[in-house]
C-alpha atoms as a PDB file:
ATOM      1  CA  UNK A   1     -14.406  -5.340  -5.253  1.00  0.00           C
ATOM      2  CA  UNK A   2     -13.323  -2.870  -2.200  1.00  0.00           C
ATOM      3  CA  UNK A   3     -11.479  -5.745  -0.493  1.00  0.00           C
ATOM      4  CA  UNK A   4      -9.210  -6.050  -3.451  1.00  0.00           C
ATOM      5  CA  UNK A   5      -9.023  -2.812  -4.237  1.00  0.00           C
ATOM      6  CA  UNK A   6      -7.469  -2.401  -0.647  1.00  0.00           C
ATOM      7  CA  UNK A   7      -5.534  -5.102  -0.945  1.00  0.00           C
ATOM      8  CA  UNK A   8      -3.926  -2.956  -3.364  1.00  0.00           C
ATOM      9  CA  UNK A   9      -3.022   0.000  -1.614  1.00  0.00           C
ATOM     10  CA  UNK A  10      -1.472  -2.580   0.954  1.00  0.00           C
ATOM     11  CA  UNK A  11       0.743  -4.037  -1.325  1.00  0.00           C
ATOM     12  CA  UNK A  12       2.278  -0.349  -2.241  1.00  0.00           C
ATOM     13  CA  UNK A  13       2.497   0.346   1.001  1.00  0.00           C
ATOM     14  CA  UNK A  14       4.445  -2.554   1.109  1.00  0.00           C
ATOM     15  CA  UNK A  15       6.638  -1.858  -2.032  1.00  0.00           C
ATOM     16  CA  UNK A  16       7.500   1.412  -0.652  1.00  0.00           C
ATOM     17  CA  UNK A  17       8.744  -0.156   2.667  1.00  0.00           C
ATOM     18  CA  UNK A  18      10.546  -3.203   0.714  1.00  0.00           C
ATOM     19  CA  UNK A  19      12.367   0.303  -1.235  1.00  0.00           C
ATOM     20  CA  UNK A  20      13.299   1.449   2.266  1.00  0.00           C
ATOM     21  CA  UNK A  21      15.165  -1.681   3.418  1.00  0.00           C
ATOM     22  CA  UNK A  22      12.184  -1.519   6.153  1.00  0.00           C
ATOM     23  CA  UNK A  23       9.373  -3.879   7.612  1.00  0.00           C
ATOM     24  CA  UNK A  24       5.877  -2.546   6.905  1.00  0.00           C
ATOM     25  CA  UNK A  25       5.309  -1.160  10.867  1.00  0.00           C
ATOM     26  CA  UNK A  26       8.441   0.687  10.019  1.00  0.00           C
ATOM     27  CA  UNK A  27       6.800   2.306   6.817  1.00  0.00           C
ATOM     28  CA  UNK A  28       3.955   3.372   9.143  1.00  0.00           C
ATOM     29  CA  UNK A  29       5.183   4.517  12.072  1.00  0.00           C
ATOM     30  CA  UNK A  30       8.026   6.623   9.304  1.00  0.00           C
ATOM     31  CA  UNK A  31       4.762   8.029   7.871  1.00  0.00           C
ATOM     32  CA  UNK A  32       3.003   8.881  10.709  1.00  0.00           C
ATOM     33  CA  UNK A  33       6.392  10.888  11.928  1.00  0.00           C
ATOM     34  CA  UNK A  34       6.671  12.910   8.311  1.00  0.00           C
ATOM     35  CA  UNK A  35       3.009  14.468   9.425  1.00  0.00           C
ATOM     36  CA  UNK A  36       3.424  17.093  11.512  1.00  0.00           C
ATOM     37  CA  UNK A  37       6.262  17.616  14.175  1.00  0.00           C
ATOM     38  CA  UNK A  38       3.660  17.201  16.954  1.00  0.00           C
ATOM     39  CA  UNK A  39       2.595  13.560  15.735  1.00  0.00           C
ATOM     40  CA  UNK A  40       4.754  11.089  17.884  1.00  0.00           C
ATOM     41  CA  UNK A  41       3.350   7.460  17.640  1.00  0.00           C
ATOM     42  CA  UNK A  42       3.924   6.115  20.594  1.00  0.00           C
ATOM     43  CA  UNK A  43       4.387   2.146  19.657  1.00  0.00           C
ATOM     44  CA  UNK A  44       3.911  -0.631  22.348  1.00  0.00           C
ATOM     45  CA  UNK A  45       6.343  -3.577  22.370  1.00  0.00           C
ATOM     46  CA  UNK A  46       6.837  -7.331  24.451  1.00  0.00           C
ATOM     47  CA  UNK A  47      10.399  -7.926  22.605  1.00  0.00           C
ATOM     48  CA  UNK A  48      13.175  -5.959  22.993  1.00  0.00           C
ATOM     49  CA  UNK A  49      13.478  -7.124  18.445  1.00  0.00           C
ATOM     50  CA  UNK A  50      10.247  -4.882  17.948  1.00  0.00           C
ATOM     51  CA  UNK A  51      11.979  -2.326  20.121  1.00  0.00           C
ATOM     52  CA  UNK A  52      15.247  -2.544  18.023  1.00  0.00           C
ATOM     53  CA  UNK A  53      12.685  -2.162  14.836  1.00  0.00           C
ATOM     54  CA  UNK A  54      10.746   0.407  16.277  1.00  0.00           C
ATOM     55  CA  UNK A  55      13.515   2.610  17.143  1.00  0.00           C
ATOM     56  CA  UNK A  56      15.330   1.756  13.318  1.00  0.00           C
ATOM     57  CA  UNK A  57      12.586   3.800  12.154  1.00  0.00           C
ATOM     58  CA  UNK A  58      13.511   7.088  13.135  1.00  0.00           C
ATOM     59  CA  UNK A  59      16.407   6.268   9.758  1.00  0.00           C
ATOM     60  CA  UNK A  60      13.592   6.294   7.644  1.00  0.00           C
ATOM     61  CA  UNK A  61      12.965   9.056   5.158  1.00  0.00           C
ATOM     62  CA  UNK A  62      10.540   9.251   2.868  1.00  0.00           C
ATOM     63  CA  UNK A  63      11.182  11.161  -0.230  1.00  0.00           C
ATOM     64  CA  UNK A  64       8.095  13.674  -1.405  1.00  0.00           C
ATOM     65  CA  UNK A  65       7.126  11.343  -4.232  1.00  0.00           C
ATOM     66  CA  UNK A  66       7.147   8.248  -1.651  1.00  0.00           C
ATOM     67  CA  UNK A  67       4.403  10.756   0.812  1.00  0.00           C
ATOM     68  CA  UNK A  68       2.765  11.443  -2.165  1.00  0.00           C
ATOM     69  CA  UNK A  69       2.253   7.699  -3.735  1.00  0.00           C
ATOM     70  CA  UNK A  70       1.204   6.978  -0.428  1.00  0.00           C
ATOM     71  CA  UNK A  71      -1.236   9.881   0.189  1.00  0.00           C
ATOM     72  CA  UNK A  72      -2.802   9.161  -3.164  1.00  0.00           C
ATOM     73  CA  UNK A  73      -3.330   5.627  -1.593  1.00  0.00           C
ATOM     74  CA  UNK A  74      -4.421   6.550   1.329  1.00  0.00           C
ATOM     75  CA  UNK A  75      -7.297   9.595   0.321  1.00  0.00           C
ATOM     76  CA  UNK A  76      -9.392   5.831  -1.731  1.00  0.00           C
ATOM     77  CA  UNK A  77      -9.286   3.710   1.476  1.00  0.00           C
ATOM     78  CA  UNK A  78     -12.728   3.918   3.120  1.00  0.00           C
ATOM     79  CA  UNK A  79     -12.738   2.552   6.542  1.00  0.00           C
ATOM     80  CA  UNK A  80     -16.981   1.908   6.226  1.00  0.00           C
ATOM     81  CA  UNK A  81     -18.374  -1.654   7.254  1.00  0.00           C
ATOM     82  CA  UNK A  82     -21.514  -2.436   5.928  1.00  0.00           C
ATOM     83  CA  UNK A  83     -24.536  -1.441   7.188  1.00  0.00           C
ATOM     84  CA  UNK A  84     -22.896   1.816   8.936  1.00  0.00           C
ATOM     85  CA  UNK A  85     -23.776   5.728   8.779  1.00  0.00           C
ATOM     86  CA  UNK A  86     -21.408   7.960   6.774  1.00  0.00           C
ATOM     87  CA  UNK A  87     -19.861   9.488  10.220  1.00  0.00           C
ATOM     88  CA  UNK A  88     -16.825  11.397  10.355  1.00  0.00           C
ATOM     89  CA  UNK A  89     -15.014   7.893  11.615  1.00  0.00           C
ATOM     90  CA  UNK A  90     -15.850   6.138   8.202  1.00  0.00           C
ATOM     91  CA  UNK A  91     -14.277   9.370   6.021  1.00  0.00           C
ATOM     92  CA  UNK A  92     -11.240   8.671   4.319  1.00  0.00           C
ATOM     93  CA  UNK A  93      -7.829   8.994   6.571  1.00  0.00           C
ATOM     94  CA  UNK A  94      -6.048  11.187   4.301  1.00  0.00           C
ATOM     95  CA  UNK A  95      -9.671  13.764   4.508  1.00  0.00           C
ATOM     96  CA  UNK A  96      -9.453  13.261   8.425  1.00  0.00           C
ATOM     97  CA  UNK A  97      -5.818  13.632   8.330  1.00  0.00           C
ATOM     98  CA  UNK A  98      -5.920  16.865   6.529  1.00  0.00           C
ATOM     99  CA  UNK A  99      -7.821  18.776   8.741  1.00  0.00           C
ATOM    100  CA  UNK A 100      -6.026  18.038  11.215  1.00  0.00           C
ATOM    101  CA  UNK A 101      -7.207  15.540  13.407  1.00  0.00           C
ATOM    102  CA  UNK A 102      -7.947  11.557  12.830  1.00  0.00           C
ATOM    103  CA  UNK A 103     -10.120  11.256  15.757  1.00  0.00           C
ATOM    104  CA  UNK A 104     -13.959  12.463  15.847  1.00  0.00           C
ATOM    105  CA  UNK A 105     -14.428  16.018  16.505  1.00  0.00           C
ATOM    106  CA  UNK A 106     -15.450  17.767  19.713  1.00  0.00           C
ATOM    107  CA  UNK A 107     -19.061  17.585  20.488  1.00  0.00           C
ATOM    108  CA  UNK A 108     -20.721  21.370  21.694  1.00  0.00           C
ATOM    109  CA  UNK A 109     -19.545  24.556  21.903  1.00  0.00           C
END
């Protein structure tokens, strides 16, 4: 079952993060930072706690078997509802990720 199977990948997201002394939207914004220098998440807040946490990310490293284990992960996640077109949207993150971009790509010339 794909839900399950996801539910999966969640939970060693999760491990990793519990391994890092770090909540999971640590883990994530950490991973999003180890991707190229010119990735910055930019992470919106209400509570100056989130702040605190957001900003006790930037002591987060990840090791290269920690990107790995979560690249592996990440390249079996399939972000297609039911019903939809293969489009470059539903293509697995670590695929869109790889070629550089996570968005859709430029229409025209």
């Amino acid at each position: 079952m794909r839900v399950r199977s996801e539910l999966l990948h969640v939970a060693l997201l999760g491990s990793i993060a519990q391994r890092k002394n770090a909540a999971p939207a640590q883990s994530a914004l950490a991973w999003l930072l180890a991707q190229k220098p010119w990735i910055v998440p930019l992470p919106g807040t209400w509570s100056l706690s989130r702040l605190d946490e957001n900003l006790g990310t930037l002591t987060i490293e990840f090791t290269p078997d920690d990107l790995r284990d979560i690249e592996t992960a990440a390249a079996q996640i399939t972000w297609k509802a039911p019903g939809t077109r293969n489009t470059w949207s539903n293509r697995p993150i670590a695929e869109r990720s790889r070629r550089g971009c996570l968005s859709s790509p430029r229409r025209g010339g």
